[in-house]
N, C-alpha and C. Protein backbone atom coordinates (compact mmCIF):
# COMPACT_ATOMS: atom_id res chain seq x y z
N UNK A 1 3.16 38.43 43.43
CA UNK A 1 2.96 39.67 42.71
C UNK A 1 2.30 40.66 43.66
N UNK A 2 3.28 41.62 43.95
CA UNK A 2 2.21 42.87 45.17
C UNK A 2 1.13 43.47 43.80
N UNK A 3 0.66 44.11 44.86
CA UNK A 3 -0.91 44.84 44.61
C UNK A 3 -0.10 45.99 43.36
N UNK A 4 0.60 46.76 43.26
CA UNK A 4 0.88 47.60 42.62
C UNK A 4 1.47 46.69 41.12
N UNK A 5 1.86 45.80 41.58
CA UNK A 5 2.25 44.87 40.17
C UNK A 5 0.97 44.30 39.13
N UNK A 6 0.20 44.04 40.03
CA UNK A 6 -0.68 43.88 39.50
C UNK A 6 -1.70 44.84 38.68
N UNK A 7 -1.53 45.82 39.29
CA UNK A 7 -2.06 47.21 39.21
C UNK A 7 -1.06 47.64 37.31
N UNK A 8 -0.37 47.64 37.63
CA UNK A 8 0.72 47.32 36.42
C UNK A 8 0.11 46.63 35.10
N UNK A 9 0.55 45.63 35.79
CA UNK A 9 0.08 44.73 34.63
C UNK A 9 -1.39 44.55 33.82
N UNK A 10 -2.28 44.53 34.81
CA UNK A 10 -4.38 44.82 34.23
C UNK A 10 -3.55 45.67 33.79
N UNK A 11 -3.02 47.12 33.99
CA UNK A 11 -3.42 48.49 32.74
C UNK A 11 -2.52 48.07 31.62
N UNK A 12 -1.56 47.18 31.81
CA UNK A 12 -0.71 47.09 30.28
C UNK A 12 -1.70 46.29 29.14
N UNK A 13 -2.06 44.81 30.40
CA UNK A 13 -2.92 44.30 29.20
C UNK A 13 -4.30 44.55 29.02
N UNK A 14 -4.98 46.05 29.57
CA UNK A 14 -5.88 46.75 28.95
C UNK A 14 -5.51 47.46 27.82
N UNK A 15 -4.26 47.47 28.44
CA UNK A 15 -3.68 48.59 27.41
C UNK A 15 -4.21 50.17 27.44
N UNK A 16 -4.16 50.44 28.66
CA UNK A 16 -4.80 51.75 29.17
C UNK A 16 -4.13 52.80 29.72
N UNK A 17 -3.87 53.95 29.12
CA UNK A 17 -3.35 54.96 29.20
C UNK A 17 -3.37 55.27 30.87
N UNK A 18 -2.57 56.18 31.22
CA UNK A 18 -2.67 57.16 32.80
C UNK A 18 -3.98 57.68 32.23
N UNK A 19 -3.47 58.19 31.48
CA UNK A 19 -4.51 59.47 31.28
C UNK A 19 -6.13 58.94 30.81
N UNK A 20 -6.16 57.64 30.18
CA UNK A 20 -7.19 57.22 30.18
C UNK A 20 -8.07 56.93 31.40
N UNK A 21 -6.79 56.26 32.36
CA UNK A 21 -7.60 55.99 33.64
C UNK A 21 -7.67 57.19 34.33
N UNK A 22 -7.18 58.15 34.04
CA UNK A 22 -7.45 59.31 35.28
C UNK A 22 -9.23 60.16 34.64
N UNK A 23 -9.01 60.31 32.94
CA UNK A 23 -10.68 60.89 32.96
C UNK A 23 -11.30 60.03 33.68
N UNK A 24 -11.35 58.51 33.33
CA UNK A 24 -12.42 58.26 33.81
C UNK A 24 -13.12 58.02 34.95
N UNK A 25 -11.36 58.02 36.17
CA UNK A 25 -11.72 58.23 37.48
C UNK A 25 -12.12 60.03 38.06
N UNK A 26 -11.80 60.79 37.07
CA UNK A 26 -11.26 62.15 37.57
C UNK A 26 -10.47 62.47 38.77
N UNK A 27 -8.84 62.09 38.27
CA UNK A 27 -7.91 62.14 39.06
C UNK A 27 -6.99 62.38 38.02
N UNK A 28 -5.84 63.56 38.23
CA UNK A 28 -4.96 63.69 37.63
C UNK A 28 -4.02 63.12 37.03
N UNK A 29 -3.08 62.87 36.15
CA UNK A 29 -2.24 61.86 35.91
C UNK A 29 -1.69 61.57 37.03
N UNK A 30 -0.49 62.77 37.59
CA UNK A 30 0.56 63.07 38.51
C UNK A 30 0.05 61.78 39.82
N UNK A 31 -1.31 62.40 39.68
CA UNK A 31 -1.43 61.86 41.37
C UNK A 31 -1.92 60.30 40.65
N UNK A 32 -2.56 59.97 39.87
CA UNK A 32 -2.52 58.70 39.38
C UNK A 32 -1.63 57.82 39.55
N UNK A 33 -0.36 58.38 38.70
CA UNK A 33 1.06 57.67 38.73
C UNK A 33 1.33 57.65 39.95
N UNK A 34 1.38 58.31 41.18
CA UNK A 34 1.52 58.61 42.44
C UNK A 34 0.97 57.02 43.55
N UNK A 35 0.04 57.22 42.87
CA UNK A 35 -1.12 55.88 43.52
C UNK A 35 -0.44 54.46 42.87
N UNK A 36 -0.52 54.86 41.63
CA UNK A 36 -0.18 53.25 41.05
C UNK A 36 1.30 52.78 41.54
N UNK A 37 2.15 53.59 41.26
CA UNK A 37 3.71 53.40 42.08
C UNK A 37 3.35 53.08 43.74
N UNK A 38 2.45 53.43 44.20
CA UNK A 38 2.23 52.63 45.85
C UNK A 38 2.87 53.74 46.80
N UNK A 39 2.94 55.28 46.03
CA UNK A 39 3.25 56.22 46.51
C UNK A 39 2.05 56.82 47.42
N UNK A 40 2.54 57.04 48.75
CA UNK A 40 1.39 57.27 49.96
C UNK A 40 0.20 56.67 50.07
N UNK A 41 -0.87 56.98 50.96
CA UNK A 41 -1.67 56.42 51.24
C UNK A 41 -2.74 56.89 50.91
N UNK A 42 -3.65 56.10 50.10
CA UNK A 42 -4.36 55.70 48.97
C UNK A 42 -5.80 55.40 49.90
N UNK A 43 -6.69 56.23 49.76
CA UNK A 43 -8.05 55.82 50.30
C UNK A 43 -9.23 54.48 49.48
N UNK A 44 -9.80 53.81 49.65
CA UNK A 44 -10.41 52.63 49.56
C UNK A 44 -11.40 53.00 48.06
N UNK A 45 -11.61 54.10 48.13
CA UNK A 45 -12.72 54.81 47.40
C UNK A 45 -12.05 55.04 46.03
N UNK A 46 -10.71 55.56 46.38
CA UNK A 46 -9.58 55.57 44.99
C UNK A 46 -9.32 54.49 44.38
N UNK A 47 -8.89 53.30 45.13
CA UNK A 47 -8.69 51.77 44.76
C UNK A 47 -10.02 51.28 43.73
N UNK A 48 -11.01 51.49 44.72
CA UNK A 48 -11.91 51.06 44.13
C UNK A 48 -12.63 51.34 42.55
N UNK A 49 -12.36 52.66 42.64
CA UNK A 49 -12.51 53.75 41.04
C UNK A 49 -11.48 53.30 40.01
N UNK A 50 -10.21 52.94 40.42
CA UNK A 50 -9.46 52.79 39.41
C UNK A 50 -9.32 50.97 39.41
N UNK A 51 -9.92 50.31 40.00
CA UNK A 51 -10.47 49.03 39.62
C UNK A 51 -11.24 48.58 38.71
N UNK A 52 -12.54 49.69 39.15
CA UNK A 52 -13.95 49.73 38.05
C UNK A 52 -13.63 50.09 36.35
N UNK A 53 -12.38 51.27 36.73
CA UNK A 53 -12.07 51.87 35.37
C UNK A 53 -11.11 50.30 34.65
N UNK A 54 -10.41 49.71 35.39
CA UNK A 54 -9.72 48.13 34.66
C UNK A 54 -10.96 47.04 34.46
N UNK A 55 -12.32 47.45 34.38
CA UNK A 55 -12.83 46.23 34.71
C UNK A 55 -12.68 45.10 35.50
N UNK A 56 -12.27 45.43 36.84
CA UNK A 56 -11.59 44.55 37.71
C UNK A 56 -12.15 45.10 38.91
N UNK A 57 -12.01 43.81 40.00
CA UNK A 57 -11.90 44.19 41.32
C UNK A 57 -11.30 44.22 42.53
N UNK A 58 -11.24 44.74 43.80
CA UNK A 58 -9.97 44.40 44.56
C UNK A 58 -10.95 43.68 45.68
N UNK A 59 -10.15 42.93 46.40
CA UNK A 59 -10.72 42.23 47.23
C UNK A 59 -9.55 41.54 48.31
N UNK A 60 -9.76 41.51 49.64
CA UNK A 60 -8.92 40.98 50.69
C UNK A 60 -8.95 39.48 50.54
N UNK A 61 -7.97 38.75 50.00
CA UNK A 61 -8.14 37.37 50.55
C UNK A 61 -7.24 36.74 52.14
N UNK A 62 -8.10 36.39 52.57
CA UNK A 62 -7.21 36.15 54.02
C UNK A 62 -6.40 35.17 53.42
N UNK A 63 -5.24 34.90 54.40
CA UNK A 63 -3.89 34.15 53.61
C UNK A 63 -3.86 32.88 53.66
N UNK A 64 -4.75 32.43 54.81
CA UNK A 64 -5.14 30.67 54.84
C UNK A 64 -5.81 30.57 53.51
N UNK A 65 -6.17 31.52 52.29
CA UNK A 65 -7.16 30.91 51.37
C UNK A 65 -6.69 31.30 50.03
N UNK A 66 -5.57 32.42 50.30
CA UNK A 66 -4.97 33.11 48.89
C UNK A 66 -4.54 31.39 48.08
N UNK A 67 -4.20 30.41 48.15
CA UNK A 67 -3.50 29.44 47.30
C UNK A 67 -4.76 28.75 46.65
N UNK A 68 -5.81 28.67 47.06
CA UNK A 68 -7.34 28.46 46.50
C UNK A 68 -7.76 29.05 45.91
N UNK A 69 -7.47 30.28 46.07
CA UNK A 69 -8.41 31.66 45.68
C UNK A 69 -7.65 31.80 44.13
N UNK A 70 -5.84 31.70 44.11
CA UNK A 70 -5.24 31.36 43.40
C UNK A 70 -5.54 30.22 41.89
N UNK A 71 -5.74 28.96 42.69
CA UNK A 71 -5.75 28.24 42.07
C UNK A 71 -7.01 28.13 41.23
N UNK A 72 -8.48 28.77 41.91
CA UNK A 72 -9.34 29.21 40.87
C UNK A 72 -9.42 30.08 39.81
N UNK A 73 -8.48 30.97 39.97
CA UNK A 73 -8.33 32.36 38.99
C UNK A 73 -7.60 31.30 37.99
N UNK A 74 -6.53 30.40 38.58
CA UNK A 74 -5.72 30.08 37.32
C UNK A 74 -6.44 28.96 36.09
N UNK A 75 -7.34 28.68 36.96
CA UNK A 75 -8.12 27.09 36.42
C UNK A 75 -9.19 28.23 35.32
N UNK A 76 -9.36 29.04 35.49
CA UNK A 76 -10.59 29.83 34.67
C UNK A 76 -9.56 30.22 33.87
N UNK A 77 -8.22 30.65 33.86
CA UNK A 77 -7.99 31.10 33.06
C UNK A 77 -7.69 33.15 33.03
N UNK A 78 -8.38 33.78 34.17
CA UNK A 78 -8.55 35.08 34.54
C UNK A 78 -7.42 35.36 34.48
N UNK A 79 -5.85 35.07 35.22
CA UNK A 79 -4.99 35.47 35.46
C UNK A 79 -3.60 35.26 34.89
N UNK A 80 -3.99 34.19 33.71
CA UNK A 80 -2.86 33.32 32.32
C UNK A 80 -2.06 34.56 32.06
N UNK A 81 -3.20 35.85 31.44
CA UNK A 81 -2.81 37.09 30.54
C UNK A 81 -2.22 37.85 31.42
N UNK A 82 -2.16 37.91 32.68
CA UNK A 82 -1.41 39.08 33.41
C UNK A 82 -0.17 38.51 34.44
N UNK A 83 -0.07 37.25 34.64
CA UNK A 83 1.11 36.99 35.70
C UNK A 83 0.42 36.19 36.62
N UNK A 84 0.59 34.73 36.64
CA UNK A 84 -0.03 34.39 38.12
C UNK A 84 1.04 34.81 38.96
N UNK A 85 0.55 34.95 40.04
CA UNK A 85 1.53 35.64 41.40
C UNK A 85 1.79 34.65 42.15
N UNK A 86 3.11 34.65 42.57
CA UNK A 86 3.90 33.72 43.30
C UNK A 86 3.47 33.18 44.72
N UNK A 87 3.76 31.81 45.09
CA UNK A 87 3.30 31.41 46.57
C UNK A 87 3.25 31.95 47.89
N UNK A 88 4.27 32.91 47.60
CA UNK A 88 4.93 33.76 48.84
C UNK A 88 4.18 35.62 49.11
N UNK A 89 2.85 35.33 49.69
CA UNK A 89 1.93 35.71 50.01
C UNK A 89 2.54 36.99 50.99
N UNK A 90 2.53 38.38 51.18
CA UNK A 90 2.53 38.98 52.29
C UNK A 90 1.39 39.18 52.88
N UNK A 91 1.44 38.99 54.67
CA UNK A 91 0.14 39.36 55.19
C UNK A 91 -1.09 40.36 55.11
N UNK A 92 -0.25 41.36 54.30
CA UNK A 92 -1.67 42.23 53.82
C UNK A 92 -1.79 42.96 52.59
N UNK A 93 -1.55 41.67 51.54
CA UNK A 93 -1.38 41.73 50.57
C UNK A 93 -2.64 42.10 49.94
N UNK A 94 -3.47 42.92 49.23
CA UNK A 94 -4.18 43.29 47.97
C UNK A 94 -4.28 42.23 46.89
N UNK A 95 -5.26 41.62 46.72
CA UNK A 95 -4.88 41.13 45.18
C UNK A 95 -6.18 41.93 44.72
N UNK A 96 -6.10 41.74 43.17
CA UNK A 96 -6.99 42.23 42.43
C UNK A 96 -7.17 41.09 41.08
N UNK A 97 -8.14 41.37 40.62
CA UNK A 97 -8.48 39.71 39.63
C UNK A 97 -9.70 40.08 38.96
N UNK A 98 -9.74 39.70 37.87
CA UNK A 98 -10.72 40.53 36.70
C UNK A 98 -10.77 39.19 35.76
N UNK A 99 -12.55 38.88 35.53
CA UNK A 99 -12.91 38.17 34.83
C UNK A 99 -12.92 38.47 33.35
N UNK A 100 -12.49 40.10 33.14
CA UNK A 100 -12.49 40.41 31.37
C UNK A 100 -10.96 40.17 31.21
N UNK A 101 -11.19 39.29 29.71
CA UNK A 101 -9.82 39.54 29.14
C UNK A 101 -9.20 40.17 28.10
C-alpha cells in the first residue's frame, strides 16, 4: 500500500472530509487534494499537519524492518480497519499507522 493509499484510506475510515482536513490544517482544499493524490512535492511540515489532523503518524521504516514493523501493527489490530499493505515494500516508501480506531 503506497503512502498516498494509505493517506486514502485513514481519511475514509475517519471519515473526514477535504475540507475538514484542510480547516484544520489551514490549507486549501485544491492544494489538499493536490498533496493527497501525491501531486508534487510536499514539505515534511505538511505531512506532518495532515497526519496530526488523522490522528496518526508518519514515520520512515527502513526496509530490513517494514515486515516487523508490519507484523506489529497487524497483531494490535491498528491496521485490520484500513488495509494491511502488501510484502512488496518500495525503497522509500512512507508508511503511516495510527493507534485510534
Amino acid at each position: 500500500m503506497t503512502f498516498t493509499d494509505q493517506l486514502a484510506a485513514l481519511r475514509a475510515h475517519r471519515r473526514m472530509s477535504l475540507a475538514a482536513i484542510g480547516a484544520i490544517i489551514g490549507m486549501a482544499v485544491p492544494n489538499l487534494s493536490a498533496v493527497l493524490r501525491g501531486r508534487g512535492d510536499t514539505k515534511a511540515s505538511t505531512l506532518a499537519s495532515i497526519a496530526s489532523a488523522l490522528d496518526a503518524e508518519w514515520v520512515l521504516v527502513p526496509k530490513v524492518s517494514i515486515g516487523e514493523v508490519r507484523r506489529a501493527i497487524e497483531a494490535n489490530g491498528s491496521m485490520a480497519d484500513i488495509g494491511a499493505a502488501s510484502d512488496h515494500v518500495a525503497a522509500r516508501t512512507i508508511e503511516i499507522f495510527s493507534n485510534k480506531k
